[in-house]
Structure formats: structure tokens, C-alpha cells
Protein backbone atom coordinates (compact mmCIF):
# COMPACT_ATOMS: atom_id res chain seq x y z
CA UNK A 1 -112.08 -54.79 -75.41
CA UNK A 2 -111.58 -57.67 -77.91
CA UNK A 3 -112.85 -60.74 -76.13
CA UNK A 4 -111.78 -63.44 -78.26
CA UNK A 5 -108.35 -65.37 -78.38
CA UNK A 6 -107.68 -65.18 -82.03
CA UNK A 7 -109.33 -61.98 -82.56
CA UNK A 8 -106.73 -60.66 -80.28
CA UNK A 9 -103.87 -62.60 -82.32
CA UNK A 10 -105.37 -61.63 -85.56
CA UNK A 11 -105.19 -58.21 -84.41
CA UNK A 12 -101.21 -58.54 -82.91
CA UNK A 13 -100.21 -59.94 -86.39
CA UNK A 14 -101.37 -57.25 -88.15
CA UNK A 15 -99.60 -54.97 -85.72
CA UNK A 16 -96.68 -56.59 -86.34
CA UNK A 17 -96.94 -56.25 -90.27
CA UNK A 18 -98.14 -53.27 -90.84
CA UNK A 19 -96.59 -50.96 -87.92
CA UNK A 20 -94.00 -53.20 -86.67
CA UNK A 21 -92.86 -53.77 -89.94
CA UNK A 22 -91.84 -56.97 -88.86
CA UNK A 23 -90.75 -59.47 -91.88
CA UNK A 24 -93.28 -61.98 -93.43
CA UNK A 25 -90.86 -64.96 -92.05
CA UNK A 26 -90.97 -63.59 -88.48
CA UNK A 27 -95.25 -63.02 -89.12
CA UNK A 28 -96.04 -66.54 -90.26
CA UNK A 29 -93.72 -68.10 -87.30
CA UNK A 30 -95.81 -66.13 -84.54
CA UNK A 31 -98.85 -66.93 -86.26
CA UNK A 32 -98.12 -70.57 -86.10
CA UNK A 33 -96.97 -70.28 -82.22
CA UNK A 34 -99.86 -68.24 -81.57
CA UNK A 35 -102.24 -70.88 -82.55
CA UNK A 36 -100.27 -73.75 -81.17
CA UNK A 37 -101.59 -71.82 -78.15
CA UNK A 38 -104.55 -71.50 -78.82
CA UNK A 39 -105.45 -74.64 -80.42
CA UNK A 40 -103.86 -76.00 -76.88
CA UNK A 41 -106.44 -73.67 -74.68
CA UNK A 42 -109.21 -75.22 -76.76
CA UNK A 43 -108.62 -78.62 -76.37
CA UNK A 44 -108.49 -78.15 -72.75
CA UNK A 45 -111.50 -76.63 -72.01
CA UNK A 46 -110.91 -72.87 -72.26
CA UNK A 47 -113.36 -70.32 -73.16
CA UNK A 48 -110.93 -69.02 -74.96
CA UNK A 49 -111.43 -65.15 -74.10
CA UNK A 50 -109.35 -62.78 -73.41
CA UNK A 51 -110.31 -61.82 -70.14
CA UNK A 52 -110.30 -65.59 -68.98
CA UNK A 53 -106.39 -66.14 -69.95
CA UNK A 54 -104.51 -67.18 -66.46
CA UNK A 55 -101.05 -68.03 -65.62
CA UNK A 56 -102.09 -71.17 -64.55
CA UNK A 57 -103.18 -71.25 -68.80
CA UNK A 58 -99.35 -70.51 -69.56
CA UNK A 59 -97.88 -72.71 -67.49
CA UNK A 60 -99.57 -75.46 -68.40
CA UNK A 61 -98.88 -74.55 -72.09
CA UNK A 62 -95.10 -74.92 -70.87
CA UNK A 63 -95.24 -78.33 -69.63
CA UNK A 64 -96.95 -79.22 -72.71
CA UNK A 65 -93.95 -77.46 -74.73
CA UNK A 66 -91.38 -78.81 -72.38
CA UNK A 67 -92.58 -82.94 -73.17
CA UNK A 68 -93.45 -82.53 -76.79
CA UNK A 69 -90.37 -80.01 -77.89
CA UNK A 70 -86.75 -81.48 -76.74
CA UNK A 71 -84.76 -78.88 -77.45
CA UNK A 72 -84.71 -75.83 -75.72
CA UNK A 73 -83.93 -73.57 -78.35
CA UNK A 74 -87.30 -74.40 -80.09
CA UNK A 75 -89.10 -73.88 -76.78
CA UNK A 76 -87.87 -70.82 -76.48
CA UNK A 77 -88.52 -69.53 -79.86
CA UNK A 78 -92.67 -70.77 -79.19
CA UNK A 79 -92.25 -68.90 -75.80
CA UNK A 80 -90.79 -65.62 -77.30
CA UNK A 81 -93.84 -65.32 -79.75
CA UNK A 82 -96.46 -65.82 -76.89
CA UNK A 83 -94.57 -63.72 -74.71
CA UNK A 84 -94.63 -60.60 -76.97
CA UNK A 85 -97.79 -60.81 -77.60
CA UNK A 86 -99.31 -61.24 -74.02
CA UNK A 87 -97.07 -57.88 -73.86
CA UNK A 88 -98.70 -56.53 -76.83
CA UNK A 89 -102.08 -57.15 -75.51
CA UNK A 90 -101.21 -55.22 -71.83
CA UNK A 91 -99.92 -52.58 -73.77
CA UNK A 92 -103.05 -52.00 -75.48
CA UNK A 93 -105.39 -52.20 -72.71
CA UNK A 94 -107.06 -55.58 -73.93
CA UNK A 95 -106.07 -57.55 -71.00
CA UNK A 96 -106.06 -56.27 -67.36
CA UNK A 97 -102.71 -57.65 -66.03
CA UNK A 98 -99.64 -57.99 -68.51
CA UNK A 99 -99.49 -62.24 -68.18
CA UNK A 100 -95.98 -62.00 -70.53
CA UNK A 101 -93.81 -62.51 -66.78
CA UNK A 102 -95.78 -66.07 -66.44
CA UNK A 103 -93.25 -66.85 -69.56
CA UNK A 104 -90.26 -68.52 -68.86
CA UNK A 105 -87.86 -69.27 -71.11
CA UNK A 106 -85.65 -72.07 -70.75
CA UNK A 107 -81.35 -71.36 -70.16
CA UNK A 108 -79.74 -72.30 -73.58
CA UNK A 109 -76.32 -73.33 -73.89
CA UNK A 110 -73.99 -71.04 -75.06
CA UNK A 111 -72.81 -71.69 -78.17
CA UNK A 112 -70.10 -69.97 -79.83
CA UNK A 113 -70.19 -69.09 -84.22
CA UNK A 114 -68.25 -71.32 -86.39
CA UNK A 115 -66.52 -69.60 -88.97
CA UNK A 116 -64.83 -71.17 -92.15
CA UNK A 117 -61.20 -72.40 -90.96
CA UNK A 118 -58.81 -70.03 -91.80
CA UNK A 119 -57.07 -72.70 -94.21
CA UNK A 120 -59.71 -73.72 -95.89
CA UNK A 121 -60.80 -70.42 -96.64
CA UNK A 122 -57.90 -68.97 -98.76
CA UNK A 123 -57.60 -72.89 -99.77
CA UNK A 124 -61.35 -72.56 -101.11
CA UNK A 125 -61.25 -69.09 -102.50
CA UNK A 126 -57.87 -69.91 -104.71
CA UNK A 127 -60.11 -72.64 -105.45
CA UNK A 128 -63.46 -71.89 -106.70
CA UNK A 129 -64.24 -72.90 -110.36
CA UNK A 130 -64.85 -70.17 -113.01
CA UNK A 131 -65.58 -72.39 -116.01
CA UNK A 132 -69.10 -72.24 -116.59
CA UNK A 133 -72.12 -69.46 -116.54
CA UNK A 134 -73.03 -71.33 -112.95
CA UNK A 135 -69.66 -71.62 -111.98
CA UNK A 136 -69.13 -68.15 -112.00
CA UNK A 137 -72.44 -67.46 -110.20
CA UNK A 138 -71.32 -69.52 -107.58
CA UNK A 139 -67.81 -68.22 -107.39
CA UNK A 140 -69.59 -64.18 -107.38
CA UNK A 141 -72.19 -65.66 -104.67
CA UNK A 142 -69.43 -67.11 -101.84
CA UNK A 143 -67.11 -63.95 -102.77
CA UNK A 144 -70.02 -61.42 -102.20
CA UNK A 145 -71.22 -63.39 -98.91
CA UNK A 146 -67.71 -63.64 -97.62
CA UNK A 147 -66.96 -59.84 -98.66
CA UNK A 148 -70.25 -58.18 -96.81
CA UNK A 149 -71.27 -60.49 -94.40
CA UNK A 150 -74.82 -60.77 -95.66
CA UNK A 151 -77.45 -62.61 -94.80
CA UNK A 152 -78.31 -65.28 -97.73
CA UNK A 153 -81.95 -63.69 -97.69
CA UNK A 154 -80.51 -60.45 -98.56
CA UNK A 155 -77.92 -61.17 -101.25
CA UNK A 156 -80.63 -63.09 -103.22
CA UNK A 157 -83.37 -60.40 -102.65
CA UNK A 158 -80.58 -58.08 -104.37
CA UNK A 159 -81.41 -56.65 -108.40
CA UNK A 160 -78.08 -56.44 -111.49
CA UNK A 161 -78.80 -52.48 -110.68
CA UNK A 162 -78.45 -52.77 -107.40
CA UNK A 163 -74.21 -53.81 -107.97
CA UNK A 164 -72.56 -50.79 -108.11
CA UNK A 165 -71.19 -49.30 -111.48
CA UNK A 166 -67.86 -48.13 -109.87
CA UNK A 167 -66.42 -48.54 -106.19
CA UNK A 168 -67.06 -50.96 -104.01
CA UNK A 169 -70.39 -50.17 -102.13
CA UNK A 170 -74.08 -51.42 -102.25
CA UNK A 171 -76.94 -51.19 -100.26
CA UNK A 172 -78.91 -54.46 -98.75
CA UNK A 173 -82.39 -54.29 -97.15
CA UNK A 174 -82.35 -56.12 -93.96
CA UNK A 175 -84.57 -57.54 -91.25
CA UNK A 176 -87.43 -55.32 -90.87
CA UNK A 177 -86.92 -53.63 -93.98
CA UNK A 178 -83.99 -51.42 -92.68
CA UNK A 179 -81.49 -50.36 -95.27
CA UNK A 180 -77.65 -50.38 -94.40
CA UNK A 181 -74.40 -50.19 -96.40
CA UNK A 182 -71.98 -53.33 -97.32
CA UNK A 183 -68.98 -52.75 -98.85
CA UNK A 184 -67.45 -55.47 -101.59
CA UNK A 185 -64.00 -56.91 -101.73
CA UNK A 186 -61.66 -56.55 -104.61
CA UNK A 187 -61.89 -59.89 -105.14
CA UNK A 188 -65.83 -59.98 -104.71
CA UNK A 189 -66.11 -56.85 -107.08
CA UNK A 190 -63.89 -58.73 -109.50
CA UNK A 191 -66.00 -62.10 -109.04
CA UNK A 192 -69.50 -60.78 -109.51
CA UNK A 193 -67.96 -58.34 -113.10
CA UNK A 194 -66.87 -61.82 -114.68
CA UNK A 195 -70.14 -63.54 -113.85
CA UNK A 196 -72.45 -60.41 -114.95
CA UNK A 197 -70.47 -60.19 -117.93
CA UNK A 198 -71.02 -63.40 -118.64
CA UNK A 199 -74.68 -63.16 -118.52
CA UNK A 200 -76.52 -63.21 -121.23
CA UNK A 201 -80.71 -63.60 -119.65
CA UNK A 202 -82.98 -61.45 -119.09
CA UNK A 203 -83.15 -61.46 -115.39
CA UNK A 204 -83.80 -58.78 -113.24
CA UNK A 205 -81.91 -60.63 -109.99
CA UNK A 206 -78.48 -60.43 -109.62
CA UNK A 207 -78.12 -64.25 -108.31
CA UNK A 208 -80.23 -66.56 -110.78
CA UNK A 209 -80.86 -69.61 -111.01
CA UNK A 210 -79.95 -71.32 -114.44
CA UNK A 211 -82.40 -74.28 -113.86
CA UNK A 212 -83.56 -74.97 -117.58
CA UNK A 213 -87.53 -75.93 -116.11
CA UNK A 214 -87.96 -72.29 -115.08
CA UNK A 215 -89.29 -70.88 -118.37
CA UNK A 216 -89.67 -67.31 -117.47
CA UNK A 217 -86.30 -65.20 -116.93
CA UNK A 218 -88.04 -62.90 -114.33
CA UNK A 219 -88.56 -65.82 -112.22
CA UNK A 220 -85.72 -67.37 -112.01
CA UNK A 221 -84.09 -65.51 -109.23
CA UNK A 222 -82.09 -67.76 -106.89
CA UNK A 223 -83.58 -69.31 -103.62
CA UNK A 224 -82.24 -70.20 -100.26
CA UNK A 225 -82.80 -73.88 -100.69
CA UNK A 226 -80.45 -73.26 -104.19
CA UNK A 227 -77.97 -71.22 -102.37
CA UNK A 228 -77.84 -74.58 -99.98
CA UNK A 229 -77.46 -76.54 -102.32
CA UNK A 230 -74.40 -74.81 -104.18
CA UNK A 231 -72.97 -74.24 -100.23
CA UNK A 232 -73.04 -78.08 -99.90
CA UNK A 233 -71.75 -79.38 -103.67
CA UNK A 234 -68.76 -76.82 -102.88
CA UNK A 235 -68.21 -77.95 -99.57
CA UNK A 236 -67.90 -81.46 -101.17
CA UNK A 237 -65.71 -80.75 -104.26
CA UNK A 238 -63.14 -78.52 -102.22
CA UNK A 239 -62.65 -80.04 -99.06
CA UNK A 240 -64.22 -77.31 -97.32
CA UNK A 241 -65.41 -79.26 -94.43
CA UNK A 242 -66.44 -75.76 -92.24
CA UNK A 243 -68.59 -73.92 -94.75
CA UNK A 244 -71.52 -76.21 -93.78
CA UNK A 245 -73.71 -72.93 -94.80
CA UNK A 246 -74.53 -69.70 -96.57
CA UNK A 247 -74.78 -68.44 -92.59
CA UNK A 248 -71.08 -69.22 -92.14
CA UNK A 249 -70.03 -66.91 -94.09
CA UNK A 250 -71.56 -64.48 -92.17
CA UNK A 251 -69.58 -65.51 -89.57
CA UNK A 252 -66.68 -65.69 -91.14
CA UNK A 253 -67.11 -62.34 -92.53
CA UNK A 254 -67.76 -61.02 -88.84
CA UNK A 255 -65.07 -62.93 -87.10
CA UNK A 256 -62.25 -61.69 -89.80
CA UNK A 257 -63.51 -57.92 -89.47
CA UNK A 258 -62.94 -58.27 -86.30
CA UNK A 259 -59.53 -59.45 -85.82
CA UNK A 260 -58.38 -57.58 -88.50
CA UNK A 261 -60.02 -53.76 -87.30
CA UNK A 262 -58.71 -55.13 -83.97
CA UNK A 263 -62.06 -55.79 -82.23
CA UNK A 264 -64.24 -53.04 -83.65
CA UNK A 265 -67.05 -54.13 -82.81
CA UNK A 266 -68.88 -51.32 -83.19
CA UNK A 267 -68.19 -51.20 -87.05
CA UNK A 268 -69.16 -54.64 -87.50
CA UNK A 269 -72.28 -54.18 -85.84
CA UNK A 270 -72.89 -51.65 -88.64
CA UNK A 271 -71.67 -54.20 -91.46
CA UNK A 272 -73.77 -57.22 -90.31
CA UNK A 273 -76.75 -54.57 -89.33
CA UNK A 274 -77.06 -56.28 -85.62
CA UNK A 275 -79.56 -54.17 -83.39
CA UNK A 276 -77.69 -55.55 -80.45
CA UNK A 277 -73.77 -55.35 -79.43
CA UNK A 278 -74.40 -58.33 -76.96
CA UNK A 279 -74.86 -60.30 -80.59
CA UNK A 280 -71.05 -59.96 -81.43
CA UNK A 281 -69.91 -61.24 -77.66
CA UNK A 282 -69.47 -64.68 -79.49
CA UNK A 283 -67.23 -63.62 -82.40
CA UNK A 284 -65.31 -61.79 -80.23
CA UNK A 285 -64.67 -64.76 -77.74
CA UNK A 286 -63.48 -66.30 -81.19
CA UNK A 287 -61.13 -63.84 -81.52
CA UNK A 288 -59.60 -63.66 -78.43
CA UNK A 289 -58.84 -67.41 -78.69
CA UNK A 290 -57.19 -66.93 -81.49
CA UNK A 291 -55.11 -64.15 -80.09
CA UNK A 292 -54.43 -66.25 -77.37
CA UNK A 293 -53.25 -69.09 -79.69
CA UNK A 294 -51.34 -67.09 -81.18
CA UNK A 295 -49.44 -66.00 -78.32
CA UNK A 296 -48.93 -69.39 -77.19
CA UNK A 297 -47.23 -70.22 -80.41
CA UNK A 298 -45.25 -67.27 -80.10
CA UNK A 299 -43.46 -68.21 -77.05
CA UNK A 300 -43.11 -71.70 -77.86
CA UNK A 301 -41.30 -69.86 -80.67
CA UNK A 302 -39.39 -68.01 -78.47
CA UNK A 303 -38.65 -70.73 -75.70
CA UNK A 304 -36.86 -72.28 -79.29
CA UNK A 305 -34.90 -69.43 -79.76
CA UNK A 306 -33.44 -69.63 -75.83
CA UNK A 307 -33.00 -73.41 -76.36
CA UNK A 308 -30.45 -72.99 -79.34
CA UNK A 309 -28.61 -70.10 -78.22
């Protein structure tokens, strides 16, 4: 039985790597809760064994969390770590009593995805610049997000082979390295042709970056913090006051499939690779407002019709 604290979280990371297949971003956040914890124990006192770990331990952890962290969300990301581990280590017979029910996470408000407005979506699409190399990077980058509903990570960790020849479907790797289909637009198929075409580096990534300081063509493969910034200069040029993101238009992507597949949500699970239907609840509440919206507007339309007959 591993005795030690970190031994024990040394020995849960690599779990979580290697069979969990977790990704590296979800690894180094645990790590860093993990010894928030035990860096915590230590300064109070603890022994810091395995066997010696108490509720009263976790608790006081969570008053600690509760006056240094003010939002809840972040508590409850710290507390999810530590609680999957303390349920790792039952699991494996290194601690007597599973201590992962001592974790309590805080309520968080409910709060619902905010796509692009409807408006200012066709308004930026119509929109988008094609002059330049980066301009048409940027014009094949919001296209493809808004087309697939991809996370940012996974549109930049795409390769030029890995846009399809002919019709309109590619293959992304997601969180935890699973694979799933996306399917492209006509418009995002016709988007990311102009801007490949155009391209005249040696670059093995399909979104680059055209920074001149980056010497080396293989690495100059776009980042998130790149893909920001682009989200934000467009937000600023157009008008597009919603598109605050790269995530929105995820959202937008989801919300849209939705209402127009009339609340398949089953299908857009598949598109947006969610592991979870209860994920989509708040893209459909989105929809239904709209449909109820709509509705409203259509018998104030009505209620017109009666008044000038």
C-alpha cells in the first residue's frame, strides 16, 4: 500500500495518462489541484500518508478553497480533481474507506450558451475579408468552426491532408483522443479551397500562422492564443459584438443544428462528440425560446390580420 501523499498522486496521474488516456491539459490541471492539496496538508501539520487522510483533512481543505477562490465554478473544478482521485485511490485498494463523498461541490448557476446572434452571423459571414493570404485563413478558420462545431483545440491540431480531396467530410481527434466525424459546409469547403490554394509554405498544419519571426514552416502552426486574437480583431472590424470566442462558434454551430434538424439532439451529440446528452439541455432551452419567440411574433402577426379585416 503506497503510504505517501504524492506517491499516491504521482501514481493517479500516470493512470490518468497512460490508461485513462486523459489529455495533457486535463493531466497538468489535476496535478496542480492535487498539490494545492497537498501542499495545504503540509503546512498544517499532516503526516501526509495515505492512511492518515480524514474527512476532517477535506473539509478543512474546503473552507480554505471557499475564502481564497470566489467563484464557485473554480472551486468546483479544484474539488472535481481531488474528488476523482480519492475515488481512484478506493478503487485501488490504497486507502481503506473511499473519502471522495467528504467532497462537496458547490451549486453553480445555471448558465445558458451564447451563440452568435442570428444577424450578425449571416451579417459577418457576407462579411469576412478575402484579400490577403491571412485574410483568407481567417475567413477558412470561422467558416470551418461555424460548419463542424469544433473545438478550437481540434481545428488547429488538424494537418492540409487531413481536408478532404472531394466531399465534405473530415475526421477531428477529440478529448481523450477519440476520433469522430465533422462534416464541412459548402461555404466552409469553398473557404478553406481559396485559402489552401493560396498557400504557398511549407507547412504541414492546415491553420498557420503567417507571423514573419517564426523561421521554420513546420512550426508555425496556429495557436489558441492566435485563434483569439483573430476572434477578437474580427469581432471589432465587423460589428460582431456576440462572437466574443472561438468557443461560440461551437455554440452556434450546436444551437443552429438543432433548430434546423428540429431538436436532434442525438445527432448533435455525435457532431460536437459530447459523452453526455444532459450537455445539450442548454442549447436546447435556446431553442425553444426561440420557437417560442417566434410564435409570439406570429400571432401578433395574426392579431394584425383580424385588426384590418
Amino acid at each position: 500500500m503506497l503510504l505517501d501523499l504524492q506517491a499516491a498522486a504521482s501514481e493517479y496521474l500516470g493512470w490518468l495518462q497512460l490508461e485513462a488516456n486523459r489529455s495533457p491539459n486535463t493531466v497538468r490541471a489535476y496535478q496542480s489541484e492535487l498539490q494545492k492539496l497537498i501542499q495545504f496538508l503540509q503546512a498544517n501539520g499532516h503526516s501526509l500518508s495515505v492512511d492518515g487522510l480524514r474527512h476532517d483533512d477535506l473539509r478543512a481543505y474546503q473552507r480554505h478553497l471557499a475564502g481564497r477562490l470566489k467563484s464557485p465554478a473554480s472551486r468546483a473544478r479544484a474539488l472535481v480533481a481531488i474528488r476523482s482521485w480519492l475515488r481512484w485511490l478506493s478503487k485501488e485498494g490504497l486507502i481503506e474507506k473511499d473519502l471522495s463523498n467528504g467532497i462537496t461541490l458547490p451549486k453553480l448557476e445555471q448558465r445558458l450558451p451564447k451563440p452568435i446572434d442570428p444577424d450578425e452571423l449571416v451579417r459577418m459571414l457576407a462579411a469576412l475579408p478575402t484579400g490577403t493570404l491571412a485574410e483568407k485563413r481567417d475567413r477558412a478558420l470561422v467558416q470551418f468552426l461555424i460548419s463542424t462545431g469544433a473545438r478550437i483545440s481540434e481545428a488547429l491540431a488538424l494537418d492540409r491532408t487531413d481536408f478532404p480531396r472531394s466531399g465534405n467530410r473530415l475526421v477531428v481527434t477529440g478529448k481523450g483522443s477519440k476520433q469522430r466525424s465533422v462534416y464541412l459546409t459548402t461555404d466552409a469547403r469553398s473557404a478553406l479551397e481559396d485559402y489552401l490554394g493560396a498557400r504557398e509554405d511549407a507547412s504541414m498544419a492546415l491553420f498557420v500562422n503567417f507571423d514573419r519571426s517564426v523561421a521554420d514552416d513546420r512550426g508555425r502552426r496556429l495557436t489558441s492564443a492566435g485563434a483569439r486574437f483573430i476572434v477578437r480583431r474580427l469581432r471589432k472590424e465587423l460589428g460582431v459584438w456576440s462572437f466574443k470566442s472561438p468557443h461560440v462558434a461551437r455554440h452556434t454551430a450546436a444551437t443552429t443544428l438543432l433548430e434546423v434538424t428540429g431538436g436532434d439532439v442525438r445527432l448533435v451529440q455525435e457532431v460536437l462528440g459530447h459523452a453526455n446528452l444532459n450537455t445539450l439541455q442548454g442549447y436546447t432551452k435556446i431553442v425553444d425560446s426561440r420557437k417560442q419567440d417566434a410564435y409570439r411574433r406570429y400571432q401578433e402577426f395574426l392579431d394584425g390580420k383580424k385588426a384590418g379585416a
